[in-house]
Each structure stands twice: as C-alpha cells, then as structure tokens.
Protein backbone atom coordinates (compact mmCIF):
# COMPACT_ATOMS: atom_id res chain seq x y z
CA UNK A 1 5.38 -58.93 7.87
CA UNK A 2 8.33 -56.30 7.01
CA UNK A 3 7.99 -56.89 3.58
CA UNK A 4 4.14 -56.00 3.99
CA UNK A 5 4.80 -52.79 5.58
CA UNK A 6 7.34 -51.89 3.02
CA UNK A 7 5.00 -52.44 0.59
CA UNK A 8 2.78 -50.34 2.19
CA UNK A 9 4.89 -47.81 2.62
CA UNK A 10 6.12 -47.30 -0.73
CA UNK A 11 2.89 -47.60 -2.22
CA UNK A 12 1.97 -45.11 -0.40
CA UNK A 13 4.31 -43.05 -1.54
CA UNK A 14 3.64 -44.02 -5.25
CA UNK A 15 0.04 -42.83 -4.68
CA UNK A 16 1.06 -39.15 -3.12
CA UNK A 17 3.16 -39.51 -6.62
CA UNK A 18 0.64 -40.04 -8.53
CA UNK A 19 -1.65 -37.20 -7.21
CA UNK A 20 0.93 -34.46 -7.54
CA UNK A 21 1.59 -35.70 -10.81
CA UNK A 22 -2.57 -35.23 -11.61
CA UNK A 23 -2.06 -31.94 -10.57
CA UNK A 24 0.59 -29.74 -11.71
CA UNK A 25 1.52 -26.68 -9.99
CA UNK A 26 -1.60 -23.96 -10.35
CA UNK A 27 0.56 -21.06 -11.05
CA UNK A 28 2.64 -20.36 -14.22
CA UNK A 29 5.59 -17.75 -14.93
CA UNK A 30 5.34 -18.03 -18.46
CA UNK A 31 3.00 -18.13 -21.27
CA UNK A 32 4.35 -21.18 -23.24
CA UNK A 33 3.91 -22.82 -19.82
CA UNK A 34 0.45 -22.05 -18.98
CA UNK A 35 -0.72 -23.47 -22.42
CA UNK A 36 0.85 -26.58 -21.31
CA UNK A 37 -2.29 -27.14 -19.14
CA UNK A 38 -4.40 -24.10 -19.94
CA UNK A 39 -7.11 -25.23 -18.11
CA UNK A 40 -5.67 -26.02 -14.95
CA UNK A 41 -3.90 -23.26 -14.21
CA UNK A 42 -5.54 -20.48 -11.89
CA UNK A 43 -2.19 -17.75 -11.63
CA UNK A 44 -0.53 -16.70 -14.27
CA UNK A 45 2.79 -14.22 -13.74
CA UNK A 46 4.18 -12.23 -16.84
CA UNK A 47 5.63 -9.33 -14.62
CA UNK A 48 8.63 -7.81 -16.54
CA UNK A 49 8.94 -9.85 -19.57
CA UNK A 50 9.36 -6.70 -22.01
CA UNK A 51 5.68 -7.34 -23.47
CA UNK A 52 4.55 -4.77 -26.01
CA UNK A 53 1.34 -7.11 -27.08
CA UNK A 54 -0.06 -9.69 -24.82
CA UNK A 55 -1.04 -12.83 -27.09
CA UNK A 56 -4.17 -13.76 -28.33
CA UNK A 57 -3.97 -16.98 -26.82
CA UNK A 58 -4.41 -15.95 -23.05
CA UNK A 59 -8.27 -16.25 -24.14
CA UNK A 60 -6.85 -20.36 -23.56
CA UNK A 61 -6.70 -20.49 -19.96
CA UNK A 62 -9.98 -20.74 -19.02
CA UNK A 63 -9.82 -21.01 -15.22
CA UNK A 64 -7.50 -18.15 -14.88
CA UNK A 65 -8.18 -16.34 -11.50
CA UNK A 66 -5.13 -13.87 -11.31
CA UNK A 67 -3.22 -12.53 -13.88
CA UNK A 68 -0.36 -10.11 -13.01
CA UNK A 69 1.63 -8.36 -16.35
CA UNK A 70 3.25 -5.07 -14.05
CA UNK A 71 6.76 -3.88 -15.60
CA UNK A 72 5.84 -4.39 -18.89
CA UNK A 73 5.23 -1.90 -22.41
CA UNK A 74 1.68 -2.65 -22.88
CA UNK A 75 -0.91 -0.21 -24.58
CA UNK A 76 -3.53 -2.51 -25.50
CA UNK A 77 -5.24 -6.16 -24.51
CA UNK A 78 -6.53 -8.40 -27.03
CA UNK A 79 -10.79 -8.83 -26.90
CA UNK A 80 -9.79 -12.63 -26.42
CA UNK A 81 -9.12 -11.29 -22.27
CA UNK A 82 -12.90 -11.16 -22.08
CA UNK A 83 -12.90 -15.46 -21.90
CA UNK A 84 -11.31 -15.22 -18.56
CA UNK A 85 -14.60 -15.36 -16.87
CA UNK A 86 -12.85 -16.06 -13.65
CA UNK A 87 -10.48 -14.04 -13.56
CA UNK A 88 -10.91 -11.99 -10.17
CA UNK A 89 -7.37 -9.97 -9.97
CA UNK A 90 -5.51 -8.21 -12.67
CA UNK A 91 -2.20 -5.95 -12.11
CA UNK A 92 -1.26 -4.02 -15.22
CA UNK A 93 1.05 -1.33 -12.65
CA UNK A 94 3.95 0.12 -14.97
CA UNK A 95 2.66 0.06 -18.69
CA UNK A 96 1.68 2.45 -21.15
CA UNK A 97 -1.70 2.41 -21.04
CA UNK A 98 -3.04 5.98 -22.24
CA UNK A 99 -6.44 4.74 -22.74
CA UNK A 100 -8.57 2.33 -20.42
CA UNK A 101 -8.75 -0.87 -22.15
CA UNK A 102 -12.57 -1.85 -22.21
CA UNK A 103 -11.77 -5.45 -22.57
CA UNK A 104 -11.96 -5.29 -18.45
CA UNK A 105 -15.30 -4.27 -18.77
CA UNK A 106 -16.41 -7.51 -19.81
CA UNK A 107 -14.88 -9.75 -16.82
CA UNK A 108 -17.95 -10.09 -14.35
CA UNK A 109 -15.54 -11.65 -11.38
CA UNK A 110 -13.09 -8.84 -11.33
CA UNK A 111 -12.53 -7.89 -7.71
CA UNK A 112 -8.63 -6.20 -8.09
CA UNK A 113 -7.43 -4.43 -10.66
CA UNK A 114 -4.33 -2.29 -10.51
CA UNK A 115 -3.39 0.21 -12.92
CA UNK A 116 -0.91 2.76 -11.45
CA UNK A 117 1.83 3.85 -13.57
CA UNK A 118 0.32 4.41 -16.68
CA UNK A 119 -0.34 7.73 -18.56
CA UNK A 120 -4.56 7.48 -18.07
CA UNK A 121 -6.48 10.57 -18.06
CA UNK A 122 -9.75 9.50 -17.58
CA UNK A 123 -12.31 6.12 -16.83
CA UNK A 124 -15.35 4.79 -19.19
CA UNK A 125 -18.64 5.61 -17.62
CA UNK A 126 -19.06 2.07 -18.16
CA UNK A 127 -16.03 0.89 -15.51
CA UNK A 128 -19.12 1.87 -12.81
CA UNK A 129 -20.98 -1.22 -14.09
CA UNK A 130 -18.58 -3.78 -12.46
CA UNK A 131 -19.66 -3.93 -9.23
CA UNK A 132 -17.53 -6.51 -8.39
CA UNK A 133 -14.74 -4.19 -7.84
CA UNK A 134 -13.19 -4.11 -4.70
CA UNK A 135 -9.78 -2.92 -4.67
CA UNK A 136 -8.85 -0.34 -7.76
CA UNK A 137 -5.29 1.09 -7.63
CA UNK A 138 -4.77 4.06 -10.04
CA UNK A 139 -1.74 5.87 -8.49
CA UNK A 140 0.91 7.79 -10.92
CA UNK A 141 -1.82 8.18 -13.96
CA UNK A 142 -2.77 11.71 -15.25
CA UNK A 143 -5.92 12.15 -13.36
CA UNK A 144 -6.62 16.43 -12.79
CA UNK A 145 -10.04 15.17 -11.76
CA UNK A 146 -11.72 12.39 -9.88
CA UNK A 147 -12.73 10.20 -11.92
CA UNK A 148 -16.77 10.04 -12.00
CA UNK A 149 -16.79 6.16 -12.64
CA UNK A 150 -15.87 4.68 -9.89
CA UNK A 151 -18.89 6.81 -8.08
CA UNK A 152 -21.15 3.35 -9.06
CA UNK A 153 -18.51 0.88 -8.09
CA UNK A 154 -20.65 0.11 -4.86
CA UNK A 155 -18.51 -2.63 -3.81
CA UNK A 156 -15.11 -0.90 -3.36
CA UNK A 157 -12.98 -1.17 -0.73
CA UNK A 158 -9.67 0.47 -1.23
CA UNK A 159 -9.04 2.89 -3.72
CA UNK A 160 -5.63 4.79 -4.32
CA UNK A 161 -5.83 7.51 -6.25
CA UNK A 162 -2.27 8.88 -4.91
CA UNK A 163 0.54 10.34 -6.87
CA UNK A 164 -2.00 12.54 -9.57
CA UNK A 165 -3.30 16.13 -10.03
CA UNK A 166 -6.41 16.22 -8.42
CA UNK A 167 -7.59 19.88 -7.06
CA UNK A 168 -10.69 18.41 -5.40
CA UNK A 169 -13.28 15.41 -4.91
CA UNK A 170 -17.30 15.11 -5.82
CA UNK A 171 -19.76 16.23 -3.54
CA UNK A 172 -21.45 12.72 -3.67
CA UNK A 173 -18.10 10.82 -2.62
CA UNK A 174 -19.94 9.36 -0.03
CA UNK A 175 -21.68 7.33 -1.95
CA UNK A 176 -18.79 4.36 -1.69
CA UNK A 177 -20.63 3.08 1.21
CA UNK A 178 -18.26 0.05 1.64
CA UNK A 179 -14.61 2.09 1.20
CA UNK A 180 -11.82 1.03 3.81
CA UNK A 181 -9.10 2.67 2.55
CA UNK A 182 -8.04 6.26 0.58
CA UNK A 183 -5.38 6.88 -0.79
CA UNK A 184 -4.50 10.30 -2.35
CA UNK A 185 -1.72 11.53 -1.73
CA UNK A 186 0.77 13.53 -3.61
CA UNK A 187 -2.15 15.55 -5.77
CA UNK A 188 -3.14 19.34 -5.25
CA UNK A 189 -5.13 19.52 -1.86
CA UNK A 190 -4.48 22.54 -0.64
CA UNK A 191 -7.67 22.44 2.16
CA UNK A 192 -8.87 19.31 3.32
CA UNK A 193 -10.92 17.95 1.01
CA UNK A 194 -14.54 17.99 3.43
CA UNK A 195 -16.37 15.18 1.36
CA UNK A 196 -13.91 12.73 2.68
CA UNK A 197 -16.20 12.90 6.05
CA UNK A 198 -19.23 11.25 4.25
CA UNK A 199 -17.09 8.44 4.36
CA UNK A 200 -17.80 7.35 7.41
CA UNK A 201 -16.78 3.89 7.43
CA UNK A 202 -13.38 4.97 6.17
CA UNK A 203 -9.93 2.87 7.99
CA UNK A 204 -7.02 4.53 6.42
CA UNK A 205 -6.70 8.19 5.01
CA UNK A 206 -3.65 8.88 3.35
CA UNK A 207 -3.23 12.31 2.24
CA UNK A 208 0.57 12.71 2.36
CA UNK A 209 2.29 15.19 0.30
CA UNK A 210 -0.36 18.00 -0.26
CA UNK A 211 -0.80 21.63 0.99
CA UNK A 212 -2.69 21.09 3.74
CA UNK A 213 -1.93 23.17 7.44
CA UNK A 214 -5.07 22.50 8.95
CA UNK A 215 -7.99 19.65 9.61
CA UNK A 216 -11.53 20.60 10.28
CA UNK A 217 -13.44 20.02 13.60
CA UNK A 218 -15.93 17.57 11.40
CA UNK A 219 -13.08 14.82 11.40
CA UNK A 220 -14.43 13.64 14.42
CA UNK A 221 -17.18 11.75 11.78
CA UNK A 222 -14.29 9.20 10.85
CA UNK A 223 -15.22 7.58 13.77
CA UNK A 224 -13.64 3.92 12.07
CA UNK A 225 -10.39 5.59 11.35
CA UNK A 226 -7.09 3.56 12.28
CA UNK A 227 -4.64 4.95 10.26
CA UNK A 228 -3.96 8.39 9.21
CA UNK A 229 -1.10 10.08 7.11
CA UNK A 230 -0.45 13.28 6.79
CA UNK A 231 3.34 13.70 6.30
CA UNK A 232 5.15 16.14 4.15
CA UNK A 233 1.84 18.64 4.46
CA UNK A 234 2.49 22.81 5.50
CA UNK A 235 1.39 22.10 9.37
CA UNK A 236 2.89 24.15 11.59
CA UNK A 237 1.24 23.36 14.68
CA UNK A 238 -0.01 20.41 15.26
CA UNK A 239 -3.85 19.56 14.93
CA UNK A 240 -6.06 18.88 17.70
CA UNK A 241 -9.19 17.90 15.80
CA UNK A 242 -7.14 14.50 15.31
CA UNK A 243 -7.57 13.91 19.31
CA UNK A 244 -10.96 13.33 18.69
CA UNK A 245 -10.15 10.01 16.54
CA UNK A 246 -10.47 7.17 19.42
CA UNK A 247 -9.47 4.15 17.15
CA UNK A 248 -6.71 5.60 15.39
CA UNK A 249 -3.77 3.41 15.83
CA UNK A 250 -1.04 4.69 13.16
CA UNK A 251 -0.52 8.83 12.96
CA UNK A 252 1.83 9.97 10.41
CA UNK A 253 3.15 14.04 10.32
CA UNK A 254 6.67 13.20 9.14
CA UNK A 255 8.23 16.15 7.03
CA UNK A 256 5.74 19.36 8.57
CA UNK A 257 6.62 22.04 10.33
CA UNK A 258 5.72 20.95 14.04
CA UNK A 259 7.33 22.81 17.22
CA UNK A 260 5.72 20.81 20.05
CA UNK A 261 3.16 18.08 20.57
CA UNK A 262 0.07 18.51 22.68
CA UNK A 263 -0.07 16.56 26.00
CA UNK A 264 -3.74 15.81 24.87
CA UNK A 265 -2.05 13.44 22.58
CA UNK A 266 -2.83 10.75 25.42
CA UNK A 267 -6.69 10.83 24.45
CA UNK A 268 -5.11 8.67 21.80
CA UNK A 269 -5.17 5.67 24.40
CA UNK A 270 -5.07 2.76 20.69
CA UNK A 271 -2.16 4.43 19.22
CA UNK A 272 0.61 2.47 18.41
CA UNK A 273 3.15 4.34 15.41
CA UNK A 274 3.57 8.21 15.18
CA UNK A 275 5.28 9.58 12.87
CA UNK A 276 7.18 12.79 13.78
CA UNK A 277 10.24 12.70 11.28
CA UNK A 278 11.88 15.86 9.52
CA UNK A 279 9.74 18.45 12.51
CA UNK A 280 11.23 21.02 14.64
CA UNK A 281 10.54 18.87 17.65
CA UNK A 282 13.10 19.65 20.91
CA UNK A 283 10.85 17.58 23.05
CA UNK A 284 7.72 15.06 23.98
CA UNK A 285 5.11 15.39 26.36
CA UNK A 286 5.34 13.47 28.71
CA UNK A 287 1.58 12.08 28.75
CA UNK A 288 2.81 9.83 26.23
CA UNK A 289 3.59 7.52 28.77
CA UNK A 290 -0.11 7.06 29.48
CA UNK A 291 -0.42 4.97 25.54
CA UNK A 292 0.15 1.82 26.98
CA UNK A 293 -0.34 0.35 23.63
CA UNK A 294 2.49 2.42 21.45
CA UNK A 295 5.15 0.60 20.22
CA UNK A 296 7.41 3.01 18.00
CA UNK A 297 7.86 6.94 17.29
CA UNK A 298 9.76 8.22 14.35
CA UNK A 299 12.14 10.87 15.35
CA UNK A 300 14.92 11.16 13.26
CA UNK A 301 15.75 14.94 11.69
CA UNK A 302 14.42 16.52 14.42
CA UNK A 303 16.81 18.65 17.15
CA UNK A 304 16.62 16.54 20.04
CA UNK A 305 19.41 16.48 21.80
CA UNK A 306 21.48 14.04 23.13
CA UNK A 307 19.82 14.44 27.04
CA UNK A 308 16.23 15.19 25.60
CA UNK A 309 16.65 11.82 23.89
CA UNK A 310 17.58 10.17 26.91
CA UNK A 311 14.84 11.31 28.96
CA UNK A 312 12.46 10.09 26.59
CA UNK A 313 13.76 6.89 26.78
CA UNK A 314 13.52 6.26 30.22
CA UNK A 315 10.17 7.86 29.96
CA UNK A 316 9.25 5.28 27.57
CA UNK A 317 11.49 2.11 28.30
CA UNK A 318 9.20 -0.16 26.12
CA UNK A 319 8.63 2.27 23.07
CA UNK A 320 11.24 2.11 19.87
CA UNK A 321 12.15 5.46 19.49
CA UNK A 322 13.61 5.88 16.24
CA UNK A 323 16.43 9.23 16.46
C-alpha cells in the first residue's frame, strides 16, 4: 500500500513536471529568447539594452501582448511591428523618437502606449483612429500645442501630457468623454486652463509646476475629482473654490506661497493627503480635526515652530505629520 501511494505521489509530481515543461515562462527579457518559442510568449522586455534598431524579426512573436523597449536609442520601428495584432501595451519612454512612428497605427488592440521622453513635436491625424487607446503617456516631448489627435481617441482614460510647452488647451477638450486622469504639468499655464471643466468625469488633475495663483468658481463642475495637484504654482493665498470639491481625497500645494489655511478646509470631510511643503505656514486650523478620514500632511520647509508643531500633534494624534 506505501509503495502505491509513493507511486502516486511522484507521479504526480512528474505530471505538474510535465505541464510546466509544456509551458514555458510567458514573458521574455531578451530577443534571442523570445524566438525560442515565438508564439508562446505574451511579454516581451527589451528595456535598456542600448537598441538603436529594433529587429525585423519581432514581426515573429505572434501572440505578443506587451512589449516594453524604454531606455533605449530608438528612432524608428520596423513595418514588421504591424503583425503584433495583439499587442495591447507598448512603452517606448526614453528614445529618440522625433517623429511618430506610424507603424502603431496599424495595431487594432493597442490600449497603452507610452512615449515620454522623446523629442516629438506633433501626432498623425491618423493616431485619432485607434480607438482602442486608453492610456497615452507623452510627458518630456516638444509639444507647444495640444496635440489635435488624440481629440478622436474616444476611449482614453489617462493622458499625461506633463513636462512640455503648452500655452493652452482646445475648446472642444471635452470631448474625451471617458478621461480619468490629466496630467500636465510643468508646461506654460499661466490661468487655469477653463476647458478642463468640460471634463466632468475627470479623477486626477495634475497641474503642478505652472503659473497659476488662482482657480475659478466653475471648478465646482469636477464633481468626480479625487486627486488634485497644484504644487510649485504662484498661490499666495490659498483657494477656496477647491472647498467645493466633496470627493477630493489627495490636495497637493507644496512649493506656493501660502500664509494660512482656511478653517473651511473641513468641508473636505474625504480628504486624506495634503500637501503643504515649501509654504509660509506658522500654523493649522484647527477644524482639521473634524477629517476623520486624513491620514498624512506634508509640512516640511515651512516655519513651524517647535510648540506650533506640538500642538498640532496632539490636535491630530492619528495624522502623520510630516515636519
């Protein structure tokens, strides 16, 4: 009867052998592996391999779903990139693109594509055509103006434009129905850019390192938002329009100009991070107790002192205060 069970056991075994052996890993970190069983691999990762030219032979793996070549010194993709009919997420962040390669244009699955430190100026007309998009990352590029393209891209849901030179947006921005998440910071704002309200299903606004001192009264339309940034911006008091935001949960003013916060911030009753480094802040409100749901401020570079600090800490014995 032992020897039975043994048997059992260890053929057992031999079987869960045998079906890892059937199926070799999914992902690859190299080329020259990947053709080893182009059609069974689904991830392929060629992040910093000092590519100038990315073989002909990719058009092999067949089933590829995610492709990721960041940290590399591409300017071009071969036309053999368009048999990767699967392929739903591409990362090309840290190249030398200068010029959009329209290869993309012809993968109907694409859902990610990231493209942020390159040198681009400017989108095909055609990129609005693949509506699959859903997440397009285009920080540190040359951008001076949105880019009219992704207008069509009905289907996207986070795009981050941050880190260009862009003086202002379109007037039909609101047309990206299904956008989440926006990303521009670091460009030229110097008002706040009023077409952002048509985008009224918008979760995260990030419009960090711009010229803005102000916020209009019409912000109260982001009724969705959870997470604004507006750090390293020319406020100098801060902005009560943001009071009217009941679902934000992350606020962000690190590196203004702020003397004092409101005690209206308690209307803010989901907050849980603020972001109050590098102000001119001596002191909190003490309504802040009443956010029962905050869990950290930022407060270092600002001249608290010692028994302010203290104070505040008693006042808010669950809170991480960061000095």
């Amino acid at each position: 009867m032992k020897n039975v069970c043994l048997f059992l056991v260890v053929s057992f075994f031999l079987s869960c052998g045998l079906v890892i052996a059937a199926n070799p890993n999914k992902e690859a970190h190299s080329l020259e592996e990947a053709l080893k069983h182009p059609l069974e691999v689904e991830e392929l990762y060629l992040s910093g391999k000092q590519l100038s030219t990315l073989p002909k032979e990719i058009g092999k793996i067949l089933n590829l779903k995610k492709l990721i070549l960041h940290s590399n010194q591409l300017t071009t993709l071969p036309t053999e990139l368009a048999k990767l009919q699967l392929l739903r997420e591409i990362n090309l962040n840290e190249n030398e693109f200068t010029v959009f390669p329209d290869v993309l244009l012809s993968l109907p699955k694409l859902e990610q594509l990231n493209m942020g430190q390159n040198r681009l100026r400017e989108l095909p007309i055609e990129l609005g055509t693949v509506f699959t998009l859903k997440r397009l990352e285009l920080p540190h590029n040359n951008f001076t103006s949105f880019p009219e393209a992704v207008l069509n891209l009905a289907n996207l849901e986070v795009l981050d434009l941050a880190d260009n030179q862009i003086l202002k947006l379109p007037a039909n921005l609101g047309a990206l129905t299904q956008l989440r998440s926006l990303m521009l910071s670091h460009n030229q704002f110097k008002v706040f850019p009023k077409e952002i309200l048509t985008l009224v299903q918008l979760r995260e606004l990030y419009l960090g390192d711009n010229q803005l001192s102000k916020l209009p009264a019409e912000i109260s339309q982001l009724r969705e938002l959870r997470s604004l940034m507006l750090s390293n911006n020319r406020f100098t008091s801060f902005p009560k329009e943001v009071f009217q935001l009941s679902q934000l949960k992350e606020l962000y003013f690190n590196g203004n100009q702020l003397k004092n916060i409101p005690g209206e911030i308690n209307q803010l009753t989901g907050l849980q991070a603020l972001g109050l480094d590098k102000n001119e802040l001596i002191y909190l409100p003490a309504s802040l107790q009443d956010l029962s749901q905050l869990i950290v401020i930022f407060l270092s570079e600002n001249p608290i002192s010692q028994t302010n600090q203290s104070r505040l800490a008693e006042l808010l014995p669950k809170v991480h205060l960061e000095f």
